[in-house]
C-alpha atoms as a PDB file:
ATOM      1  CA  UNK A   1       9.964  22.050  -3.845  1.00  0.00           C
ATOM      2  CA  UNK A   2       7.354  22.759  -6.721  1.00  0.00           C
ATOM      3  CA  UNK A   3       4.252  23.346  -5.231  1.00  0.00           C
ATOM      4  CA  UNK A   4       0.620  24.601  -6.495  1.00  0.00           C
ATOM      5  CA  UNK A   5      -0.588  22.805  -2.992  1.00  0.00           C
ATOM      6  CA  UNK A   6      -4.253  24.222  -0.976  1.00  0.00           C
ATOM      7  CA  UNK A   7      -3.563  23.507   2.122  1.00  0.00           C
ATOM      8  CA  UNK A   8      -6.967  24.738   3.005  1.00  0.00           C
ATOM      9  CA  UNK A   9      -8.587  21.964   1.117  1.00  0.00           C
ATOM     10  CA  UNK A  10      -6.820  19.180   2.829  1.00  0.00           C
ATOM     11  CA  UNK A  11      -8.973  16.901   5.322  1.00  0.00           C
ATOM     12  CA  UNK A  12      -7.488  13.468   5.020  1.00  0.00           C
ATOM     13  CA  UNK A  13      -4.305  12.148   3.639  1.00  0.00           C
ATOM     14  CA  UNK A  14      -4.151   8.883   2.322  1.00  0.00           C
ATOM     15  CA  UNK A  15      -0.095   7.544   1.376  1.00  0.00           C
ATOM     16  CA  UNK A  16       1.288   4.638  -0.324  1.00  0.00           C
ATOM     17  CA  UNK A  17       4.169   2.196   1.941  1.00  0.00           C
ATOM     18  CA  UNK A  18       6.642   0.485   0.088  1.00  0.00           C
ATOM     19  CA  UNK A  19       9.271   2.969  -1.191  1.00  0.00           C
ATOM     20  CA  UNK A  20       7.472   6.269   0.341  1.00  0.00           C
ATOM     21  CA  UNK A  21       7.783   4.774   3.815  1.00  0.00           C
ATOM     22  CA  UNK A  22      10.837   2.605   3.871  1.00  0.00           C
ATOM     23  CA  UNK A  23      12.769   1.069   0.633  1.00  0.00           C
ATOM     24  CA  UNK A  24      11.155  -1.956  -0.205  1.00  0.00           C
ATOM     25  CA  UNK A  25      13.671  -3.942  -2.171  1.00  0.00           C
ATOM     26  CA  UNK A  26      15.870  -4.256   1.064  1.00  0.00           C
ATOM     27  CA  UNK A  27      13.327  -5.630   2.757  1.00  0.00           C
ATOM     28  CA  UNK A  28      12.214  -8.384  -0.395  1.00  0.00           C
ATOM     29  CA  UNK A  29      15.956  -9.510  -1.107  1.00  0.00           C
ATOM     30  CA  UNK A  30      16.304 -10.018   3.010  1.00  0.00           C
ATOM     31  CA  UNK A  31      13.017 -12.122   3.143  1.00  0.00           C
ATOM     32  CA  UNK A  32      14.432 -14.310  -0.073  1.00  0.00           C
ATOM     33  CA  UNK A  33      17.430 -14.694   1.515  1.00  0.00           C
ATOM     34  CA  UNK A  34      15.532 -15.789   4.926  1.00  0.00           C
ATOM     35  CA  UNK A  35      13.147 -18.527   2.713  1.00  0.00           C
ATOM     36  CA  UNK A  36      16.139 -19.658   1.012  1.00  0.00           C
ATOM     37  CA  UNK A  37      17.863 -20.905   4.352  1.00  0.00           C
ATOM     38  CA  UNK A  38      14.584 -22.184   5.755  1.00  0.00           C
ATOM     39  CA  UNK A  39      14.104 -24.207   2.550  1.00  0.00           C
ATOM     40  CA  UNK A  40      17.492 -25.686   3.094  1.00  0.00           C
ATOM     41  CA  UNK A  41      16.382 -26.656   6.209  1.00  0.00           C
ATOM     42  CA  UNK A  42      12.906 -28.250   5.550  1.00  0.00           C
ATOM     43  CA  UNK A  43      12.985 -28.664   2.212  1.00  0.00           C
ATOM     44  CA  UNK A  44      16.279 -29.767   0.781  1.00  0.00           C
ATOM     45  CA  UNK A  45      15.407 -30.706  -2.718  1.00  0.00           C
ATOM     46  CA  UNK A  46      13.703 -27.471  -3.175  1.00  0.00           C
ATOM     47  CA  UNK A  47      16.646 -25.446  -2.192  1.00  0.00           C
ATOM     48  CA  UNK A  48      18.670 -26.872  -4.532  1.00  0.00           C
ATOM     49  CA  UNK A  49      16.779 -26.740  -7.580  1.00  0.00           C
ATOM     50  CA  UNK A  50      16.178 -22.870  -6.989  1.00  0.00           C
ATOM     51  CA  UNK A  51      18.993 -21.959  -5.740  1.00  0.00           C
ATOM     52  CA  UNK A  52      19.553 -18.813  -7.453  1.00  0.00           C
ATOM     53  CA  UNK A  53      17.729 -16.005  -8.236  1.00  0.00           C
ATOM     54  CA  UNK A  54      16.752 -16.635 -11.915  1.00  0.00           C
ATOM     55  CA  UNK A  55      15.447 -19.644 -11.447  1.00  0.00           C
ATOM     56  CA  UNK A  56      13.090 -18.125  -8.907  1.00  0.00           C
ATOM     57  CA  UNK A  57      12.103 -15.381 -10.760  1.00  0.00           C
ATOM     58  CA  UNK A  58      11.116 -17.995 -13.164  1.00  0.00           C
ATOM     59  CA  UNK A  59       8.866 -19.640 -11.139  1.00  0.00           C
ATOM     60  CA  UNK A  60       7.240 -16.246 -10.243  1.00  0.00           C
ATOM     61  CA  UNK A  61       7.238 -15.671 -13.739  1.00  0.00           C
ATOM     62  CA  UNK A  62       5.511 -19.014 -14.639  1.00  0.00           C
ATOM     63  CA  UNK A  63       3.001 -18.365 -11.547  1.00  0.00           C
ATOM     64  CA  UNK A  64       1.411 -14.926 -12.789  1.00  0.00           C
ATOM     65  CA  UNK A  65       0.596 -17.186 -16.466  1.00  0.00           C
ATOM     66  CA  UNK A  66      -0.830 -20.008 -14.565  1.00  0.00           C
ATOM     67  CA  UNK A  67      -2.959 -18.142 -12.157  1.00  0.00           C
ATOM     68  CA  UNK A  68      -3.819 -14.554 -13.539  1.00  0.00           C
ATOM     69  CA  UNK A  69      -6.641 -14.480 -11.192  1.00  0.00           C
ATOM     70  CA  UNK A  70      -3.729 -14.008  -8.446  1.00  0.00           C
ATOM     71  CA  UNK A  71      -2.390 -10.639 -10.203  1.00  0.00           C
ATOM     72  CA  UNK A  72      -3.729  -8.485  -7.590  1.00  0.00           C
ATOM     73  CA  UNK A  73      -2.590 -10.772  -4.644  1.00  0.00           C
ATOM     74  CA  UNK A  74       1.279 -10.564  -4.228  1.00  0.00           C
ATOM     75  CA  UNK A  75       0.837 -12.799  -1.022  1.00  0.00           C
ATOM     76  CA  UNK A  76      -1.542 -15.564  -3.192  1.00  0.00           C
ATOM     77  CA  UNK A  77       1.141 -15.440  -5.756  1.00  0.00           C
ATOM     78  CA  UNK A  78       3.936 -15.604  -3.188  1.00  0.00           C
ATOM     79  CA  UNK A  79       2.640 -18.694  -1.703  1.00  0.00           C
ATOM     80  CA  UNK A  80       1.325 -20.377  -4.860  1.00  0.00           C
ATOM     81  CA  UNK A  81       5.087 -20.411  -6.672  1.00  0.00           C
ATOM     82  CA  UNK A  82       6.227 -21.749  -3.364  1.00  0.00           C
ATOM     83  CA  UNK A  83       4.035 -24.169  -3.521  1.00  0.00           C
ATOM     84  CA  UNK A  84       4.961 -24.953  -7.279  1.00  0.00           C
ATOM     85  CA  UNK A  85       8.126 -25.135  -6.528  1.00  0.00           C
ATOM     86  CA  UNK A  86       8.187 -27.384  -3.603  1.00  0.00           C
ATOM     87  CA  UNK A  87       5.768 -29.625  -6.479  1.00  0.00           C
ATOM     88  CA  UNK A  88       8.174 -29.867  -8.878  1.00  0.00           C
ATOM     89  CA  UNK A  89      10.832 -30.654  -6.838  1.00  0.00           C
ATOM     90  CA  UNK A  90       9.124 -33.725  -5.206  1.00  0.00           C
ATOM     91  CA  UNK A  91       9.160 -31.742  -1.675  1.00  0.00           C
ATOM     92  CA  UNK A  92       5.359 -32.166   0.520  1.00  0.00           C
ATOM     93  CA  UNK A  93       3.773 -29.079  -1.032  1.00  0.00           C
ATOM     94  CA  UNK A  94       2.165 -28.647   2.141  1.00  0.00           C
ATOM     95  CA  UNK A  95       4.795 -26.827   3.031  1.00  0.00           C
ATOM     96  CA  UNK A  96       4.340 -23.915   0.819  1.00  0.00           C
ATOM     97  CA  UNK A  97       2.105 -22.667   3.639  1.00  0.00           C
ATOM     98  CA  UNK A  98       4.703 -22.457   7.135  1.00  0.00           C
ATOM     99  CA  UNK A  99       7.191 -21.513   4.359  1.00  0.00           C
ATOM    100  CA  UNK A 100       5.225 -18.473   2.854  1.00  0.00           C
ATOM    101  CA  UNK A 101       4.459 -17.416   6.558  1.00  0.00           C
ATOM    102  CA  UNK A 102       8.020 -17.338   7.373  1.00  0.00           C
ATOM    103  CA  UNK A 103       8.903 -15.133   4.009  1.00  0.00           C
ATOM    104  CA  UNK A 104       6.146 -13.345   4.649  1.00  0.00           C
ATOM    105  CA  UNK A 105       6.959 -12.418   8.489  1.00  0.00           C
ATOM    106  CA  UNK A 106      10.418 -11.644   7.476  1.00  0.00           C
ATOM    107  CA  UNK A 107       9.183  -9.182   4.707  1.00  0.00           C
ATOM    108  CA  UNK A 108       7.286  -7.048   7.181  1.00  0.00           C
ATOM    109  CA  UNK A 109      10.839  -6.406   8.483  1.00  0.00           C
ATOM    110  CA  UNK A 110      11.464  -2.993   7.149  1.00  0.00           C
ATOM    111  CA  UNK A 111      13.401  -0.184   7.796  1.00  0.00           C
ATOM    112  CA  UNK A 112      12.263   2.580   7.615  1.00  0.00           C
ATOM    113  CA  UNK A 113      13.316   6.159   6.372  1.00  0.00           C
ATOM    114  CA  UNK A 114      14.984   8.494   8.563  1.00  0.00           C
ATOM    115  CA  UNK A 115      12.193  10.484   8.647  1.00  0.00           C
ATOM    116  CA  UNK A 116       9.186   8.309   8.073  1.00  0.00           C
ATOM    117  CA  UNK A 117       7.591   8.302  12.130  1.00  0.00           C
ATOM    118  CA  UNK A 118       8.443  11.905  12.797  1.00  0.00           C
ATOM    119  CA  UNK A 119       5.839  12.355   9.767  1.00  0.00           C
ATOM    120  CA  UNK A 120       3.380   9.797  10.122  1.00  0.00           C
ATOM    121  CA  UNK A 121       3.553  11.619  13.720  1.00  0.00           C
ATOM    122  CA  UNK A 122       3.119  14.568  12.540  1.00  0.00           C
ATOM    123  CA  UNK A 123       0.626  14.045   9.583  1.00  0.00           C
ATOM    124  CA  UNK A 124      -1.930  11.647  12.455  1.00  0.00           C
ATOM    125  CA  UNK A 125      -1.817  14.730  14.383  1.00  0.00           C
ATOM    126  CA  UNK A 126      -3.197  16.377  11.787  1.00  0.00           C
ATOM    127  CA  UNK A 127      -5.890  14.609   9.637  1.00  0.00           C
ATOM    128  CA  UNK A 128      -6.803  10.983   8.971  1.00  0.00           C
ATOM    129  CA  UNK A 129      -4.161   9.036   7.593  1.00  0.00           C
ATOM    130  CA  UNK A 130      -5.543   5.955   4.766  1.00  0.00           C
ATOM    131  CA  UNK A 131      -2.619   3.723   3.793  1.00  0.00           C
ATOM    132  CA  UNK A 132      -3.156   2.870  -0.195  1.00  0.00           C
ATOM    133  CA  UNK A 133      -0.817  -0.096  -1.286  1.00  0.00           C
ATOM    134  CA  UNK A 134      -0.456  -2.517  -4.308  1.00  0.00           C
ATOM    135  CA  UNK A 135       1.424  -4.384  -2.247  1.00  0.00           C
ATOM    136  CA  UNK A 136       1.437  -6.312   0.773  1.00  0.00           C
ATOM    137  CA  UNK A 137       3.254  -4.818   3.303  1.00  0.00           C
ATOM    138  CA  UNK A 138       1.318  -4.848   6.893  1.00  0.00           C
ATOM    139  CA  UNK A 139       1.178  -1.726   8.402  1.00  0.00           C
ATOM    140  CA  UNK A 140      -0.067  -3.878  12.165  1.00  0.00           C
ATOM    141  CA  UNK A 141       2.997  -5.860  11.358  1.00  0.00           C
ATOM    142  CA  UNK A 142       5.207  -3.443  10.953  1.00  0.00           C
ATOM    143  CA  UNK A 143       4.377  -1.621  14.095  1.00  0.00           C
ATOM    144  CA  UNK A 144       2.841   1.427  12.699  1.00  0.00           C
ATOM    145  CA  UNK A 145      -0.876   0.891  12.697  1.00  0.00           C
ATOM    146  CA  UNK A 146      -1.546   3.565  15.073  1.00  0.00           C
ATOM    147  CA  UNK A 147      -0.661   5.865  12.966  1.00  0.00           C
ATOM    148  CA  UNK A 148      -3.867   5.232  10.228  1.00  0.00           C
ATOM    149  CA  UNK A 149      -7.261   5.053  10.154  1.00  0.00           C
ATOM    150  CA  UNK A 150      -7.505   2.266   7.539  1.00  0.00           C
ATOM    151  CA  UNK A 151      -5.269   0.336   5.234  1.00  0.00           C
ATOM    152  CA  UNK A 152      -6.066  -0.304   2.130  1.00  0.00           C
ATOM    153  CA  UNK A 153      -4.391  -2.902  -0.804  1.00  0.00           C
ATOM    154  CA  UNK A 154      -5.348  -3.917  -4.426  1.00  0.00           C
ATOM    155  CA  UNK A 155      -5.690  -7.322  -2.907  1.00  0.00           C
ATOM    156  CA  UNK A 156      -8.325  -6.416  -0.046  1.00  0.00           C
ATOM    157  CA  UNK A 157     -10.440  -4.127  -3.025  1.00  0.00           C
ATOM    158  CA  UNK A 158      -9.713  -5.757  -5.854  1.00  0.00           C
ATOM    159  CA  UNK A 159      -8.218  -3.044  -7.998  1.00  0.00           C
ATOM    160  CA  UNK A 160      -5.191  -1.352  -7.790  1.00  0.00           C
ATOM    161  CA  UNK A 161      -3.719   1.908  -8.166  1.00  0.00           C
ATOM    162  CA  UNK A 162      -4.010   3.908 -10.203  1.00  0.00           C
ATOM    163  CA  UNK A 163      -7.387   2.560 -10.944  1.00  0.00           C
ATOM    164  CA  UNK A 164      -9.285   6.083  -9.430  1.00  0.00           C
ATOM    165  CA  UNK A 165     -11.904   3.308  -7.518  1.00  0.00           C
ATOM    166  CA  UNK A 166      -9.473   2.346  -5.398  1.00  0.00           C
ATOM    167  CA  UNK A 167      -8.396   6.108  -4.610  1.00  0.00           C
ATOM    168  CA  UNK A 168     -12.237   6.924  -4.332  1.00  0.00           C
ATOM    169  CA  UNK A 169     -12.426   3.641  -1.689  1.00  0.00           C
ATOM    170  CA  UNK A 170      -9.294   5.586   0.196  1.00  0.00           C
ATOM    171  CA  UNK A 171     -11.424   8.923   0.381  1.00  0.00           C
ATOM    172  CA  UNK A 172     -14.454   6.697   1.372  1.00  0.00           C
ATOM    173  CA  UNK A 173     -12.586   5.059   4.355  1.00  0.00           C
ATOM    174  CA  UNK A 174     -11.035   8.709   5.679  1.00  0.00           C
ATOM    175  CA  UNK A 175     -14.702   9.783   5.768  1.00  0.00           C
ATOM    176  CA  UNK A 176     -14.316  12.770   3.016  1.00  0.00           C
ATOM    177  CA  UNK A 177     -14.614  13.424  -0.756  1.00  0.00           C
ATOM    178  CA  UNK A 178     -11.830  12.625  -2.774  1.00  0.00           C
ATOM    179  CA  UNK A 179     -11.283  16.112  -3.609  1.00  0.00           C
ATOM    180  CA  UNK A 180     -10.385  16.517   0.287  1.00  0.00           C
ATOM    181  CA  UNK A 181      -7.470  14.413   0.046  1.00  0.00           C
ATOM    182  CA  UNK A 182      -3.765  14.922   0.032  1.00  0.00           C
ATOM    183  CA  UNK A 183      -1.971  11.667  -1.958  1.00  0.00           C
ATOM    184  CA  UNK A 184       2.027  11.194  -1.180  1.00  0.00           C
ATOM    185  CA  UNK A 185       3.674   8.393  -3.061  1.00  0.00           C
ATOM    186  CA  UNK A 186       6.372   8.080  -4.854  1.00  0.00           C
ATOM    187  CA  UNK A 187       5.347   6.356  -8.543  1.00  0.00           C
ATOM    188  CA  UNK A 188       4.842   9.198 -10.773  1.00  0.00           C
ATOM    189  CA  UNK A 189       1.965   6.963 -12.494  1.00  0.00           C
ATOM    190  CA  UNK A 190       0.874   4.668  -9.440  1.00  0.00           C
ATOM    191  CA  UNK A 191       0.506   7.320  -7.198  1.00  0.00           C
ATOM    192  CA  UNK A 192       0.597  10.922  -8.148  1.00  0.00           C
ATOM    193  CA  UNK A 193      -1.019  10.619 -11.416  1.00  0.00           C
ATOM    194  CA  UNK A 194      -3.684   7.983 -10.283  1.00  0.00           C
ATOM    195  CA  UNK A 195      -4.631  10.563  -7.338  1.00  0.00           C
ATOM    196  CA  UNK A 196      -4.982  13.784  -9.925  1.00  0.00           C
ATOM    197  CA  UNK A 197      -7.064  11.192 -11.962  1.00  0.00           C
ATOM    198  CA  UNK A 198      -9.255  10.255  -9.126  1.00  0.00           C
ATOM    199  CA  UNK A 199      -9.353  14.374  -8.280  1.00  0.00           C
ATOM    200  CA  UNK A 200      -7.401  14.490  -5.358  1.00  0.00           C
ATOM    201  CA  UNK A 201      -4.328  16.503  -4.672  1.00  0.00           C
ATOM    202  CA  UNK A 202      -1.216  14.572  -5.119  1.00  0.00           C
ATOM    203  CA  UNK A 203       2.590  14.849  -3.580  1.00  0.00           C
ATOM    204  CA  UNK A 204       4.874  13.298  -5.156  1.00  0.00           C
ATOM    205  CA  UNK A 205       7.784  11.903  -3.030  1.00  0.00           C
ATOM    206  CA  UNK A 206      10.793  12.426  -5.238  1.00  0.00           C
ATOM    207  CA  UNK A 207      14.571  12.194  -3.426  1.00  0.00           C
ATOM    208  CA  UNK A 208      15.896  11.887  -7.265  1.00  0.00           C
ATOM    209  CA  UNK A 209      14.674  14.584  -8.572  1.00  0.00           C
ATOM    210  CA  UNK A 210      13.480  13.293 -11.444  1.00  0.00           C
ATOM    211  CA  UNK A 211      11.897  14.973 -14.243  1.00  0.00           C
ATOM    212  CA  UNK A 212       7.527  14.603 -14.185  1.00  0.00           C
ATOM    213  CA  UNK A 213       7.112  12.425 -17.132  1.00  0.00           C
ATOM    214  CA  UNK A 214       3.239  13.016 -17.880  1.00  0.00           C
ATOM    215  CA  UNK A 215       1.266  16.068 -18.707  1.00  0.00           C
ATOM    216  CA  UNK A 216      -0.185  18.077 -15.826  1.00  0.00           C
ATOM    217  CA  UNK A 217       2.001  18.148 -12.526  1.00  0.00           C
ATOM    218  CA  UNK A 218       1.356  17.411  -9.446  1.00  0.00           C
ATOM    219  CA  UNK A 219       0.016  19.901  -6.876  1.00  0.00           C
ATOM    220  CA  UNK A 220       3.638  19.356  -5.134  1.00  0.00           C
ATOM    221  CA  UNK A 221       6.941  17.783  -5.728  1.00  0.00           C
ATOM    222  CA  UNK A 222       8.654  17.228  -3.138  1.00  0.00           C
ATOM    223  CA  UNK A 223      12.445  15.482  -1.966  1.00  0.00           C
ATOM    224  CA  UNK A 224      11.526  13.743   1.037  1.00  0.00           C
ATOM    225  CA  UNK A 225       9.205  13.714   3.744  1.00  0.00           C
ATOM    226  CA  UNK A 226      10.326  16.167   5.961  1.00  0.00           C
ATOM    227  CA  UNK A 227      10.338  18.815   3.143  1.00  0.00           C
ATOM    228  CA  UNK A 228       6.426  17.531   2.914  1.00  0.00           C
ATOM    229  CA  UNK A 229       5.663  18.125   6.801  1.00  0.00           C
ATOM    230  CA  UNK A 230       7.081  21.668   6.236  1.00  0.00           C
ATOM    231  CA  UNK A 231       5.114  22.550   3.181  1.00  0.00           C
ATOM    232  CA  UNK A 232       1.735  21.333   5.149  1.00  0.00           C
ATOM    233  CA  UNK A 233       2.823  23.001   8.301  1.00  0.00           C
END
């Protein structure tokens, strides 16, 4: 634990999902897996010409150049290569919405980290909680909205971490300055450095222990979530 931390300063807390809450890749590769089959079910000739996973991240690839307007909206640019793909494949295209739906229901299926409710538990009890994504992970979906006050994504506000508007828009939503706010996350640049930018105090979530790769630290470093809940409590 490196910590530099005021506790006394702390009002709200606002904390990124994917890969502080649960490990996202688990959850992507499952909901691939999950479109793949229902492809092969309702769209035959679509499954079989992406059948593997290069030629889908090709099509993901060839999405973001067609439709940079979509960078922000990981849903949007879900749906659209679906769509593109079900195009070029001579499948109805009208698919690409049940089939994004499905993908996207399956994605919400997450699991999270051992310790993840005991401190949103824990951290609700506390202060008001902000979730502050770049992704699209839904926190209703998931089963843990009770737990915030708001979420917030770089599709919903149109920027993204760790653009300091959309950290200011957090501190906004929690109803204090930004300087009242605890960050946790665990990108070094996405989230603890974008929340020191935006002046907030930042955690940074780091089970590796990797070394801080920019200049000033973070007001605490920390292994895992539980070690956070002890450091506030």
């Amino acid at each position: 634990m490196v910590t530099s931390l005021d506790t006394g300063r702390i009002r709200a807390i606002t904390i990124d999902l994917d890969d502080t809450l649960w490990p996202v890749w688990p959850a992507i590769t499952r909901a691939e897996v999950a479109l793949a089959q229902w492809l092969a079910q309702h769209a035959p000739a679509t499954a079989a010409l992406y059948a593997d996973a290069p030629a889908l991240r090709a099509i993901r690839v060839r999405m973001h150049e067609l439709r940079p307007d979509l960078r922000l909206d990981l849903s949007a640019l879900r749906r659209e290569s679906i769509r593109l793909a079900l195009t070029q494949a001579g499948d109805d295209p009208a698919l690409a919405e049940p089939a994004f739906d499905f993908f996207f229901a399956e994605r919400q299926r997450v699991d999270l980290f051992d310790d993840a409710l005991q401190t949103l538990e824990f951290l609700a009890a506390r202060y008001p909680v902000v979730a502050l994504s770049n992704g699209n992970a839904d926190v209703h979906h998931i089963g843990i909205g009770r737990y915030f006050k708001d979420s917030l994504s770089a599709t919903r506000l149109g920027v993204a971490k760790p653009d300091a508007r959309i950290f200011h828009a957090a501190a906004q939503a929690a109803g204090v300055t930004s300087d009242a706010v605890l960050h946790v996350g665990d990108d070094a640049l996405l989230d603890a450095q974008g929340a020191l930018d935006a002046g907030m105090q930042a955690a940074w979530l780091n089970p590796a222990q990797a070394a801080w790769p920019h200049a000033a630290p973070p007001h605490a470093i920390v292994t895992s979530l539980s070690e956070l809940c002890r450091l506030l409590g």
